[in-house]
C-alpha atoms as a PDB file:
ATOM      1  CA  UNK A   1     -40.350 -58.807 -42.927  1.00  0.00           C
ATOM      2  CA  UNK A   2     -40.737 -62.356 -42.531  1.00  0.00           C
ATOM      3  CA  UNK A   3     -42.052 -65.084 -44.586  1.00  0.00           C
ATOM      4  CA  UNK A   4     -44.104 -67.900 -42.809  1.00  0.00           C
ATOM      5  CA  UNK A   5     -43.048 -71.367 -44.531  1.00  0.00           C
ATOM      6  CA  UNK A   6     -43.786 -72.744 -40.340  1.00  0.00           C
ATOM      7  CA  UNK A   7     -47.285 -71.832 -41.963  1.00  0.00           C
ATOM      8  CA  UNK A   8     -46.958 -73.841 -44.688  1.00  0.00           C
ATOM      9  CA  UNK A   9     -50.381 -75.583 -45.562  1.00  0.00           C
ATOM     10  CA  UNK A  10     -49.530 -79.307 -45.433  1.00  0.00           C
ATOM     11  CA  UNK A  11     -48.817 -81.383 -41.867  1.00  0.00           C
ATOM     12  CA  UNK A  12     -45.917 -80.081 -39.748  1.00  0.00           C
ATOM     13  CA  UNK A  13     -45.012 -77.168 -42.663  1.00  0.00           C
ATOM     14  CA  UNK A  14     -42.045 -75.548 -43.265  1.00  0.00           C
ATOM     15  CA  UNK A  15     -39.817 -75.770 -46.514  1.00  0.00           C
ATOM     16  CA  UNK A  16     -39.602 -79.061 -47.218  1.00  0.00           C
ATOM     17  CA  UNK A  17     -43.291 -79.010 -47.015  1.00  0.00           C
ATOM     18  CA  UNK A  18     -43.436 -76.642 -49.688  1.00  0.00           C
ATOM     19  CA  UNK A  19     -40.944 -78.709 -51.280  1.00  0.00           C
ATOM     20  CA  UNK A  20     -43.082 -81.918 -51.338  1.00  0.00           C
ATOM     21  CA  UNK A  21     -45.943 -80.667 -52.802  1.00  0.00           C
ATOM     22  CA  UNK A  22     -43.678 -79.858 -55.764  1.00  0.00           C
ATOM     23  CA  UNK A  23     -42.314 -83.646 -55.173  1.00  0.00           C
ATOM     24  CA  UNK A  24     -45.723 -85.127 -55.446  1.00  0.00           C
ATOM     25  CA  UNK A  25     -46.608 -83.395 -58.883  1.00  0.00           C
ATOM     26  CA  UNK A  26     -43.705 -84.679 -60.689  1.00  0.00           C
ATOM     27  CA  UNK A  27     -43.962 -88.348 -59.066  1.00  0.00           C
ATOM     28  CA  UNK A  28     -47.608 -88.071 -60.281  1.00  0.00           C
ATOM     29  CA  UNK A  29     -46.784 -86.485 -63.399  1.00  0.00           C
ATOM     30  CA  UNK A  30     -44.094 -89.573 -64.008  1.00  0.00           C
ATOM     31  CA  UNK A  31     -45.907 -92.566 -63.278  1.00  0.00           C
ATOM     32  CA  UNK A  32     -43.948 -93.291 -60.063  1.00  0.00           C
ATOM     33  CA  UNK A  33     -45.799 -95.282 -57.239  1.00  0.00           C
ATOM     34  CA  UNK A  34     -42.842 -95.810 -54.131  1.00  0.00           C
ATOM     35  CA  UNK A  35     -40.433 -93.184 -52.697  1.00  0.00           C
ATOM     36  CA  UNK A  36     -36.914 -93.646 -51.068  1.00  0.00           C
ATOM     37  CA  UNK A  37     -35.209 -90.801 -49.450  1.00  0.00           C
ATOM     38  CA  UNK A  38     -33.072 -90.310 -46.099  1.00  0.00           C
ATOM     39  CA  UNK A  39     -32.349 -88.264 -43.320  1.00  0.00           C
ATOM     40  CA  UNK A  40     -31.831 -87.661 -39.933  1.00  0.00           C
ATOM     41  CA  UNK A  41     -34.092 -88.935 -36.763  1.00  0.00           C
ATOM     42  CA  UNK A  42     -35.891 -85.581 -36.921  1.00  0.00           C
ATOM     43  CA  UNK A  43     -35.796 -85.188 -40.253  1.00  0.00           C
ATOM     44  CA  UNK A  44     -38.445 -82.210 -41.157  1.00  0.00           C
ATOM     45  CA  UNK A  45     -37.634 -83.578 -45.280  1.00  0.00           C
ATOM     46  CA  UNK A  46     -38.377 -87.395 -44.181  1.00  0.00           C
ATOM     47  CA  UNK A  47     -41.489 -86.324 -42.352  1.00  0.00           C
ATOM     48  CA  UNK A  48     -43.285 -84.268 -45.427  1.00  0.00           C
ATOM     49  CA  UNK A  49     -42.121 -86.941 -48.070  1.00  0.00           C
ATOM     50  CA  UNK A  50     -43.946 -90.291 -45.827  1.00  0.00           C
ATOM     51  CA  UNK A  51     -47.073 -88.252 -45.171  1.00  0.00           C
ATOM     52  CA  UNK A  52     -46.840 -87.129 -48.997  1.00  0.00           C
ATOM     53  CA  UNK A  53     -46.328 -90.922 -49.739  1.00  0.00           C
ATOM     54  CA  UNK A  54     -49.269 -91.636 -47.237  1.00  0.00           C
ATOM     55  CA  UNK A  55     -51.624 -89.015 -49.192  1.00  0.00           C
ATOM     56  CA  UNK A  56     -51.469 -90.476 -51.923  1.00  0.00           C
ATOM     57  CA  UNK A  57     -51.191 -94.173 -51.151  1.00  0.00           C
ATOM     58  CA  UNK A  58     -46.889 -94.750 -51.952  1.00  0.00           C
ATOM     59  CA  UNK A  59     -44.654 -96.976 -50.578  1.00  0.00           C
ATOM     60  CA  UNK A  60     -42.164 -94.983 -48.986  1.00  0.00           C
ATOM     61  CA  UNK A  61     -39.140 -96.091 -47.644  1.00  0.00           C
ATOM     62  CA  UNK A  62     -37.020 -93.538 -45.395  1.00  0.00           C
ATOM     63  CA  UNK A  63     -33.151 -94.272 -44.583  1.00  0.00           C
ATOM     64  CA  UNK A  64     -33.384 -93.184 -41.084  1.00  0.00           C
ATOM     65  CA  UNK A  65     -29.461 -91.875 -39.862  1.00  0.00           C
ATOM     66  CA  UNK A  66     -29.785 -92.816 -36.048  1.00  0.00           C
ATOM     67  CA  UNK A  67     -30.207 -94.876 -33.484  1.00  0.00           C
ATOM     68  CA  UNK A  68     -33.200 -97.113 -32.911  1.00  0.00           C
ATOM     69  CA  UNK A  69     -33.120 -96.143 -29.515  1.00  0.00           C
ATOM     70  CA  UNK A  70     -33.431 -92.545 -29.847  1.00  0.00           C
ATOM     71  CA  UNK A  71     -36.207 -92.894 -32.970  1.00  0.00           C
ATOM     72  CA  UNK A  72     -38.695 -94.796 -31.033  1.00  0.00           C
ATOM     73  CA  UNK A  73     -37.963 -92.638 -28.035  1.00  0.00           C
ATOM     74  CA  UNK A  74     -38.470 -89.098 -29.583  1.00  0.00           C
ATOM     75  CA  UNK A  75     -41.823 -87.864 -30.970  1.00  0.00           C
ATOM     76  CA  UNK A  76     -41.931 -84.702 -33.396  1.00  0.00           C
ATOM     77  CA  UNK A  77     -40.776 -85.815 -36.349  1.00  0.00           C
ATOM     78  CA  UNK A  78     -40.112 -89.063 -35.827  1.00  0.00           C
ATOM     79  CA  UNK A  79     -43.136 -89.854 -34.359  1.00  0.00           C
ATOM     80  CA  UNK A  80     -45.034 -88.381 -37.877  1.00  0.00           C
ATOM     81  CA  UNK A  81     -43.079 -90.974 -39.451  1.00  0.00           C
ATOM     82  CA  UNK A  82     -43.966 -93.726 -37.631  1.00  0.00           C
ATOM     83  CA  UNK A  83     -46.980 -92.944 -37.938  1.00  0.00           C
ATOM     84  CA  UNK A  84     -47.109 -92.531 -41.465  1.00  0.00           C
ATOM     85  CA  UNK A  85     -46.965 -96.029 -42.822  1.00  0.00           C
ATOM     86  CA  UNK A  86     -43.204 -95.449 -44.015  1.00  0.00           C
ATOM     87  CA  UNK A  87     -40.806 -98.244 -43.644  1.00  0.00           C
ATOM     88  CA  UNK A  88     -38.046 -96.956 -40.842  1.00  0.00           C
ATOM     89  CA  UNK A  89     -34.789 -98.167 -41.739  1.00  0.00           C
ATOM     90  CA  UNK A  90     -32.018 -96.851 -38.663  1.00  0.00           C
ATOM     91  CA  UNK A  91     -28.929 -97.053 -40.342  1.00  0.00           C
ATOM     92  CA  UNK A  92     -25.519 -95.257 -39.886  1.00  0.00           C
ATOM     93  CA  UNK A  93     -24.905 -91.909 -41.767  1.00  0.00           C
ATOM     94  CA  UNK A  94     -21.538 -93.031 -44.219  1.00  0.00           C
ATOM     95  CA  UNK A  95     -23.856 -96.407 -44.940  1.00  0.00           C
ATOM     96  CA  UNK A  96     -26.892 -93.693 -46.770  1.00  0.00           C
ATOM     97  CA  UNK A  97     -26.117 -94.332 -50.688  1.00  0.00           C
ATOM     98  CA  UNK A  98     -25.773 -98.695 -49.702  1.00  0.00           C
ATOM     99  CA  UNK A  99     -29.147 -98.610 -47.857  1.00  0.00           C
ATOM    100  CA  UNK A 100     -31.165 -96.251 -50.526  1.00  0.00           C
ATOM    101  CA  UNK A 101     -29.530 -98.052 -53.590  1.00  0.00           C
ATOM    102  CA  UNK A 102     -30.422-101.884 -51.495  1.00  0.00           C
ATOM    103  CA  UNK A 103     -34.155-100.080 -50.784  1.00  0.00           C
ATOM    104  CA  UNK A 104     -34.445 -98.798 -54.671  1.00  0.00           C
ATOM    105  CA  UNK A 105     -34.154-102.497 -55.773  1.00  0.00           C
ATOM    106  CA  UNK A 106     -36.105-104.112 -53.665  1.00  0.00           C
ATOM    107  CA  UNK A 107     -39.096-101.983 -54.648  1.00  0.00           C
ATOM    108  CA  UNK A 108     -38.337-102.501 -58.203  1.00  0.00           C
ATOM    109  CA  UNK A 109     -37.953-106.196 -57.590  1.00  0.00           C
ATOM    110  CA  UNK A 110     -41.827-106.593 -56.337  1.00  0.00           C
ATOM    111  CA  UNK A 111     -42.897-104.665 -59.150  1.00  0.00           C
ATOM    112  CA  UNK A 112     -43.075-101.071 -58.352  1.00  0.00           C
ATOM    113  CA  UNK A 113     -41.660 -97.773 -59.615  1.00  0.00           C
ATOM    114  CA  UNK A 114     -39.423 -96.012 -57.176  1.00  0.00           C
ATOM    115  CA  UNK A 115     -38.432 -92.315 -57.228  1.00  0.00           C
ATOM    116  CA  UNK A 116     -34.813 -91.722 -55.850  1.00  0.00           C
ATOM    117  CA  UNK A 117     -35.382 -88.650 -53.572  1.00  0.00           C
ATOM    118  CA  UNK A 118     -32.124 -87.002 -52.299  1.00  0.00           C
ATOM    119  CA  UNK A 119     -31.699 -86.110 -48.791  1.00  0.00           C
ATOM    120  CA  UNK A 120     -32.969 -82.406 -48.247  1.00  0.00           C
ATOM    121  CA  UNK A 121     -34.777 -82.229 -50.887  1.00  0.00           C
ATOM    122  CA  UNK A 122     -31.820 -81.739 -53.413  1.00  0.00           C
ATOM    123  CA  UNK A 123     -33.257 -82.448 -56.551  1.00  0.00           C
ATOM    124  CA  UNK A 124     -35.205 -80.366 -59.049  1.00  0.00           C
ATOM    125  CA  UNK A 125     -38.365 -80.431 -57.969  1.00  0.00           C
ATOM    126  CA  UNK A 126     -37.258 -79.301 -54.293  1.00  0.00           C
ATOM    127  CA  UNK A 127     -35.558 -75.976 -56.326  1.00  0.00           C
ATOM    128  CA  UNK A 128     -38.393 -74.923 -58.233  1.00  0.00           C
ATOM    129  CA  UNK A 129     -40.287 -75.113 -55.170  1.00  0.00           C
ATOM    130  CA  UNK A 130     -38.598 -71.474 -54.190  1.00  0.00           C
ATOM    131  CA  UNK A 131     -38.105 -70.150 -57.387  1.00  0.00           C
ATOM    132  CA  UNK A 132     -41.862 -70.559 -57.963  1.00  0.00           C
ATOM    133  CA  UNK A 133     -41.907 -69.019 -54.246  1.00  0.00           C
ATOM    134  CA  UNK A 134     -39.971 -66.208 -55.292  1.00  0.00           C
ATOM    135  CA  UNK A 135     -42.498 -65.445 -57.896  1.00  0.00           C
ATOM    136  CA  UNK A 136     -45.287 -65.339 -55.406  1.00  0.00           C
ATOM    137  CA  UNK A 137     -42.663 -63.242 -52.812  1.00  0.00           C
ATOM    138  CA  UNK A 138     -42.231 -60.365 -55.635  1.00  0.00           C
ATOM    139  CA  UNK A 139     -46.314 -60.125 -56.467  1.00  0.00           C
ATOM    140  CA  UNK A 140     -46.632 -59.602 -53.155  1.00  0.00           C
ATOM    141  CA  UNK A 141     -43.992 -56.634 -52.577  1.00  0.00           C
ATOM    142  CA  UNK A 142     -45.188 -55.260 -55.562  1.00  0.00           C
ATOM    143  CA  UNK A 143     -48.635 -54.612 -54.227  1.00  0.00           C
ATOM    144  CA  UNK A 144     -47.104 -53.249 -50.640  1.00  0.00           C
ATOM    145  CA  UNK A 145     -43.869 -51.279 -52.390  1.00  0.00           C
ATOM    146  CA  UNK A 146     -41.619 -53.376 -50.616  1.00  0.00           C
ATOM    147  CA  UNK A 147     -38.456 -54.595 -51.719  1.00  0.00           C
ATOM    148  CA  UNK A 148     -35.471 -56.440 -49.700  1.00  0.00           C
ATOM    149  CA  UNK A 149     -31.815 -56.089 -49.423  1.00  0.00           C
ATOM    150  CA  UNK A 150     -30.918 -58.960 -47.760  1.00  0.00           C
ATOM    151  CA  UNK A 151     -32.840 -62.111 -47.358  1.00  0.00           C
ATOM    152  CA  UNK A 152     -31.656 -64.451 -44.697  1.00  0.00           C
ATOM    153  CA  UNK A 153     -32.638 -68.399 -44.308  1.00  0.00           C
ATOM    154  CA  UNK A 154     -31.161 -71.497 -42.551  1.00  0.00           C
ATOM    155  CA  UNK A 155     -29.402 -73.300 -45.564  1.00  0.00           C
ATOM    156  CA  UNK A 156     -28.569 -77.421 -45.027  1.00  0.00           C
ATOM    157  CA  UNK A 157     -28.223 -78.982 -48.503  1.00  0.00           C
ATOM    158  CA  UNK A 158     -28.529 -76.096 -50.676  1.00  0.00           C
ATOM    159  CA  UNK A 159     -31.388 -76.484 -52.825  1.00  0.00           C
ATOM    160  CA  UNK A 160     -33.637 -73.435 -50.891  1.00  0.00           C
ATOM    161  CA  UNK A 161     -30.847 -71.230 -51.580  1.00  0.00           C
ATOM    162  CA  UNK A 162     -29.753 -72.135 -54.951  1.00  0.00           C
ATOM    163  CA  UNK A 163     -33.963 -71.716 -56.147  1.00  0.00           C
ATOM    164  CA  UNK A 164     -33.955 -68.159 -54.351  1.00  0.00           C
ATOM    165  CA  UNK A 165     -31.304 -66.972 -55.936  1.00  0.00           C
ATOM    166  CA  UNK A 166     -32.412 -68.193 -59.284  1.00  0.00           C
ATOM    167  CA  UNK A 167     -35.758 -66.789 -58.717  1.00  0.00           C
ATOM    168  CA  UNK A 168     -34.611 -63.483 -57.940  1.00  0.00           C
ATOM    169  CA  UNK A 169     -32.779 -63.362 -61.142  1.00  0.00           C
ATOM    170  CA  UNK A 170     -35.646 -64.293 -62.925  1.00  0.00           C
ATOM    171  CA  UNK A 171     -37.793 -61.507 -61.499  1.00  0.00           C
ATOM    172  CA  UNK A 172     -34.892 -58.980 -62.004  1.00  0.00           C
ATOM    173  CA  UNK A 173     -33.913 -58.970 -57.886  1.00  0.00           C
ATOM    174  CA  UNK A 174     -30.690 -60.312 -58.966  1.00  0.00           C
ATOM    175  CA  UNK A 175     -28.909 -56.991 -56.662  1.00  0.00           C
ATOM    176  CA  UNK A 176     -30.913 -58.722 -53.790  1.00  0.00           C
ATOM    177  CA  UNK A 177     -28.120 -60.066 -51.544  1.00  0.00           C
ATOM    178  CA  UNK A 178     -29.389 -63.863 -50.437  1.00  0.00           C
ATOM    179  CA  UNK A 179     -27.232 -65.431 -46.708  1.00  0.00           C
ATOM    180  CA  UNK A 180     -27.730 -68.702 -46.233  1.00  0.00           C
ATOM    181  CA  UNK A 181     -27.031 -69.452 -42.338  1.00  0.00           C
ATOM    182  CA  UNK A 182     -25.638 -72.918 -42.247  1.00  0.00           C
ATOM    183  CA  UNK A 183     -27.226 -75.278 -39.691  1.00  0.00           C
ATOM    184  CA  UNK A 184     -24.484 -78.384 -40.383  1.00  0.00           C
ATOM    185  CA  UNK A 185     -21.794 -77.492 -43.110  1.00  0.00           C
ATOM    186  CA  UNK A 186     -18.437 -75.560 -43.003  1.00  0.00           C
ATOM    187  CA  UNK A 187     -18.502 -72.815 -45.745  1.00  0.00           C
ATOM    188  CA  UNK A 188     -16.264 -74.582 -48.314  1.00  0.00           C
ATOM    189  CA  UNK A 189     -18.276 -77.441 -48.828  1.00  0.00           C
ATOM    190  CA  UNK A 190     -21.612 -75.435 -48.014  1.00  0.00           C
ATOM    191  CA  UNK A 191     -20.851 -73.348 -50.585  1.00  0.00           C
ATOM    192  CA  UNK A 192     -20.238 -75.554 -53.418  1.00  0.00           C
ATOM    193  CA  UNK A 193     -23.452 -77.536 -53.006  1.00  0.00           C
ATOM    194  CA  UNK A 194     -25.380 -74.216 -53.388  1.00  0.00           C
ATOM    195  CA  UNK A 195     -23.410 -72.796 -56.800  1.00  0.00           C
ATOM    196  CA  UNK A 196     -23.767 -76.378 -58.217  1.00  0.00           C
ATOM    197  CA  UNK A 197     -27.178 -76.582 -57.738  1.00  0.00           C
ATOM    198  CA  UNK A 198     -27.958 -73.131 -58.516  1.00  0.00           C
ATOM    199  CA  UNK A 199     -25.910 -73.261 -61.755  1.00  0.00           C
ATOM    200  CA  UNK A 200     -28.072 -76.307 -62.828  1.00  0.00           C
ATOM    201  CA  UNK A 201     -31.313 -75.101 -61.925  1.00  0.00           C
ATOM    202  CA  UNK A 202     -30.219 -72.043 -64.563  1.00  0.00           C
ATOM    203  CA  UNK A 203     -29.362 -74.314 -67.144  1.00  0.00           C
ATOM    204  CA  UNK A 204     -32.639 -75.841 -66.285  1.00  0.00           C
ATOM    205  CA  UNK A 205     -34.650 -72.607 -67.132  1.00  0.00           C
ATOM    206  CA  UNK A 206     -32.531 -71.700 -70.408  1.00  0.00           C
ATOM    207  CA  UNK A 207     -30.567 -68.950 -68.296  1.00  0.00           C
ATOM    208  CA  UNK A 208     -26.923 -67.371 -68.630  1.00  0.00           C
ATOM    209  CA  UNK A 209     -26.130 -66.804 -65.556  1.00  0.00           C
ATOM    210  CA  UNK A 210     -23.832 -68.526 -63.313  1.00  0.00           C
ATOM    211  CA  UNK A 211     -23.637 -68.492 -59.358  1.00  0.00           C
ATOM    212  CA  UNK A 212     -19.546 -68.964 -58.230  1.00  0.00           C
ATOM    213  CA  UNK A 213     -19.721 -64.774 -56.918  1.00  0.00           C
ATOM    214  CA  UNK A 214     -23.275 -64.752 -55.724  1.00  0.00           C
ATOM    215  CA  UNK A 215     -23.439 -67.672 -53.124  1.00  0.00           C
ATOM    216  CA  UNK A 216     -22.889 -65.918 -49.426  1.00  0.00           C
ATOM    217  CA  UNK A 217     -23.206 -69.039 -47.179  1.00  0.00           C
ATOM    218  CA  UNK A 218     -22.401 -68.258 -43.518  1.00  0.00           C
ATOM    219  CA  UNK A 219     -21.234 -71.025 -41.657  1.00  0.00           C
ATOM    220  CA  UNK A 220     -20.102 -68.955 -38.661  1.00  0.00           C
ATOM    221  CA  UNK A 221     -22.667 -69.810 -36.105  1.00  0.00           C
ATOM    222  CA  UNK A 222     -22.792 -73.838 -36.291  1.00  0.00           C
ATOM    223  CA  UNK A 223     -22.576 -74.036 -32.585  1.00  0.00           C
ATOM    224  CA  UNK A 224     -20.670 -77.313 -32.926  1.00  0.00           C
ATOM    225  CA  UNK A 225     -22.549 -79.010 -35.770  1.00  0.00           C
ATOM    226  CA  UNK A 226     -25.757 -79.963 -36.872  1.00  0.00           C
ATOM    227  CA  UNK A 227     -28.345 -79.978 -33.687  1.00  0.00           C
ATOM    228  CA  UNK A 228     -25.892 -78.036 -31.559  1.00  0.00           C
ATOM    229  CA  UNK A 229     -26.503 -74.909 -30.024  1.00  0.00           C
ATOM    230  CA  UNK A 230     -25.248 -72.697 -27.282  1.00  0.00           C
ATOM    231  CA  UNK A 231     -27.306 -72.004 -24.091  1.00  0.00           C
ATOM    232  CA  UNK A 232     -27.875 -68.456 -24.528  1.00  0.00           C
ATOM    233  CA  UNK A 233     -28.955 -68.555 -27.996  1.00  0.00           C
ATOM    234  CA  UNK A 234     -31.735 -71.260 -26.430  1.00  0.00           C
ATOM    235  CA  UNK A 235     -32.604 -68.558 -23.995  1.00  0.00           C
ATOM    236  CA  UNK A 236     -33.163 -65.809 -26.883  1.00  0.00           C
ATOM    237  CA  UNK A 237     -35.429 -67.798 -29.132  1.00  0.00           C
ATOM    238  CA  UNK A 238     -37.425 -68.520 -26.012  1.00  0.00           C
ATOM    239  CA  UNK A 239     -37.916 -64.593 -25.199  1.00  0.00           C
ATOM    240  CA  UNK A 240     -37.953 -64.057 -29.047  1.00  0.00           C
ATOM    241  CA  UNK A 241     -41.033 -66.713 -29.069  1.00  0.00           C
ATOM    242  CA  UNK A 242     -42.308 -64.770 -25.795  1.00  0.00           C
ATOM    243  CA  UNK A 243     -42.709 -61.529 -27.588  1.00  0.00           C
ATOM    244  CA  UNK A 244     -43.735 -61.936 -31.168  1.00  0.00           C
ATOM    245  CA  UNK A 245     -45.210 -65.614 -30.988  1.00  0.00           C
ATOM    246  CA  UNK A 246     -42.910 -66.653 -33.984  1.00  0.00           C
ATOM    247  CA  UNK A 247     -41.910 -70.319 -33.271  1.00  0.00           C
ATOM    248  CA  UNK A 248     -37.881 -70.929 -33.619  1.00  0.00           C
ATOM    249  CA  UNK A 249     -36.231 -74.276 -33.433  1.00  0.00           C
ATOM    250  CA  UNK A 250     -32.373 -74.742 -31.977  1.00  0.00           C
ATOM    251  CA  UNK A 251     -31.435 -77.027 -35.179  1.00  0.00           C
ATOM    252  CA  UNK A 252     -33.280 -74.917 -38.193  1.00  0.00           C
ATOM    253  CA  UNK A 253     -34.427 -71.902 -37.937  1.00  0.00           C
ATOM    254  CA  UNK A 254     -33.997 -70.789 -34.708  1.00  0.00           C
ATOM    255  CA  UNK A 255     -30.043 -70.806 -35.733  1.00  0.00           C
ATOM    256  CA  UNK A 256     -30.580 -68.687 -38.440  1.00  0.00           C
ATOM    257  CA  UNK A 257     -32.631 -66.214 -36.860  1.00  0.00           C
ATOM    258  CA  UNK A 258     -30.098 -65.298 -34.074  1.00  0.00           C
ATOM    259  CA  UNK A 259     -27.349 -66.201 -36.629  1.00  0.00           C
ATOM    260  CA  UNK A 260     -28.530 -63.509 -38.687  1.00  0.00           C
ATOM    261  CA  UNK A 261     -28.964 -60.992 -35.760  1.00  0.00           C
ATOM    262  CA  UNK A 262     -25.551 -60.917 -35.231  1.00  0.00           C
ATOM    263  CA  UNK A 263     -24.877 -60.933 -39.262  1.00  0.00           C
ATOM    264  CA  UNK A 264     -26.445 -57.448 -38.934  1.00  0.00           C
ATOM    265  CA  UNK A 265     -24.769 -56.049 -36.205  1.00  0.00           C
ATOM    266  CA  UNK A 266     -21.461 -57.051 -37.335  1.00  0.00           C
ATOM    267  CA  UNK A 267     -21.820 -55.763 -40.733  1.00  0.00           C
ATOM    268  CA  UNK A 268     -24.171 -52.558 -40.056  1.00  0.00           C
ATOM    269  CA  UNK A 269     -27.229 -53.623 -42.108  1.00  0.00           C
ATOM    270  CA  UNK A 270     -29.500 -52.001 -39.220  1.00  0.00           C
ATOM    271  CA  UNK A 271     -30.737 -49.420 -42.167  1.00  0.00           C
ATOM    272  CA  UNK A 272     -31.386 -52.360 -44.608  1.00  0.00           C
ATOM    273  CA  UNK A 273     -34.467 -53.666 -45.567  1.00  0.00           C
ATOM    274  CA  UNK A 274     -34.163 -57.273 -43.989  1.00  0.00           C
ATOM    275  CA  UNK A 275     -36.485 -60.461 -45.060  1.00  0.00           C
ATOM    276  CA  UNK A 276     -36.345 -63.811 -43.030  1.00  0.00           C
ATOM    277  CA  UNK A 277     -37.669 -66.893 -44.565  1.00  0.00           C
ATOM    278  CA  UNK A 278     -38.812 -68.933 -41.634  1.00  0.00           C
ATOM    279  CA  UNK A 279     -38.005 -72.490 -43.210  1.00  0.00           C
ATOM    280  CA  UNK A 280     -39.807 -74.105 -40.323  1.00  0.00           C
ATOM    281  CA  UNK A 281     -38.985 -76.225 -37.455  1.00  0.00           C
ATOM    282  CA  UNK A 282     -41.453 -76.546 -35.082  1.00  0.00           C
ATOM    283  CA  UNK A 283     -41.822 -80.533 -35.679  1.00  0.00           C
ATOM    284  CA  UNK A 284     -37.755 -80.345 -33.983  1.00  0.00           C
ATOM    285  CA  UNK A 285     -39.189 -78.634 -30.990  1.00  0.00           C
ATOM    286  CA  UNK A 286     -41.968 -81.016 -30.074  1.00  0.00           C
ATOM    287  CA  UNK A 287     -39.803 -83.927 -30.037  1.00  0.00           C
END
């Protein structure tokens, strides 16, 4: 089974789509009126918070962790941001907090009130976005008489798998067995973003439980790093796309998929009952 964020209604889709929309109520809610956030050059979080900002007439300001060069060369998502109105600020990755805290007060210092949005998505609204999506997930088995085992995703800061796990709680799926694939982290560090932020989203919601023995987050088919990938696992998604017309990307999803392939094999799961959650990604292969 898979489920179709890529389908997600809002421009370019995906999770952090899904996770803007949630974004966009509480900035509403709140009285904000400017955004700052960051990311990388094709950035599928930067791209859905400036065309949220756009939507609603924001200021948006997007810490942009590249190279000019390469951002006004590539389309996908970095054309969508262009595009969007956003200020562009190319800056270098270890200078993020400096250039978010500098764009912060500057906004406040014309007169406006800025929302601080973490990179990813990692703030509350981005994990109630998929705890709320977990709701909608179970209604849905219910009325087919499915239930998973496993559900796999591409995991990159932590808040899409900290809100599914939470969720699943919540709807009593807690045995449900969640594997985040990483697409940049090593496990250690991968791993303790995930039980943090799961462990607050429960204290969030008034709940006991506590995530240190439920985070599995596989780190074991990075590829190199964050936009890396091997040749052959290029090939696949390409004959993958050829025969079921799902959409993969190298950096996102596409590395989960045939990361969790080989998850299966190597720990017999064939007689499981597997869901994918397609995060997204085709914004990374139009660039």
């Amino acid at each position: 089974m898979v489920v179709r964020d890529d389908l997600f209604p809002f421009v370019g889709g995906g999770s952090k789509a899904r996770k803007a929309v949630y974004y966009e109520r509480y900035i509403q809610t709140n009285g904000y009126n400017a955004v700052v956030t960051c990311g990388g050059i094709q950035s599928n979080h930067n791209r859905a918070i400036a065309l949220m900002a756009a939507r609603n007439g924001w200021k948006c300001h997007l810490c942009i962790q590249g190279t000019e060069d390469r951002f006004y060369r590539e389309r996908g998502n970095a054309l969508l941001d262009r595009l969007s109105g956003a200020v562009c600020e190319l800056i270098m990755p270890e200078d993020t907090a400096l250039a978010m805290d500098r764009a912060m007060d500057k906004f406040k210092e014309h007169g406006f009130n800025p929302f601080y949005v973490h990179g990813g998505g990692h703030d509350l609204p981005g994990g109630i976005a998929f705890v709320d999506a977990i709701h909608l997930l179970k209604s849905h088995c219910d009325q087919i008489g499915y239930k998973p085992d496993y559900i796999f995703h591409a995991s990159g800061t932590g808040s899409t798998q900290a809100g599914l796990l939470v969720g699943l709680d919540q709807v009593g799926w807690g045995d449900v067995t969640v594997v985040g694939i990483s697409v940049a982290r090593q496990k250690e560090r991968g791993r303790k973003v995930v039980i943090d932020f799961a462990d607050m989203l429960s204290g969030y919601y008034r709940m006991t439980e506590k995530y240190d023995k439920k985070v599995l987050f596989c780190a074991d088919y990075l590829h190199g790093g964050y936009e890396q990938f091997q040749p052959e696992m290029a090939s696949f998604l390409v004959e993958v796309m050829h025969n079921t017309g799902l959409i993969f990307d190298t950096t996102y999803s596409g590395k989960a998929f045939y990361g969790m392939l080989d998850f299966i094999k190597v720990n017999n799961l064939q007689n499981c009952n597997i869901l994918f959650w397609h995060t997204g990604g085709i914004m990374n292969i139009m660039k």
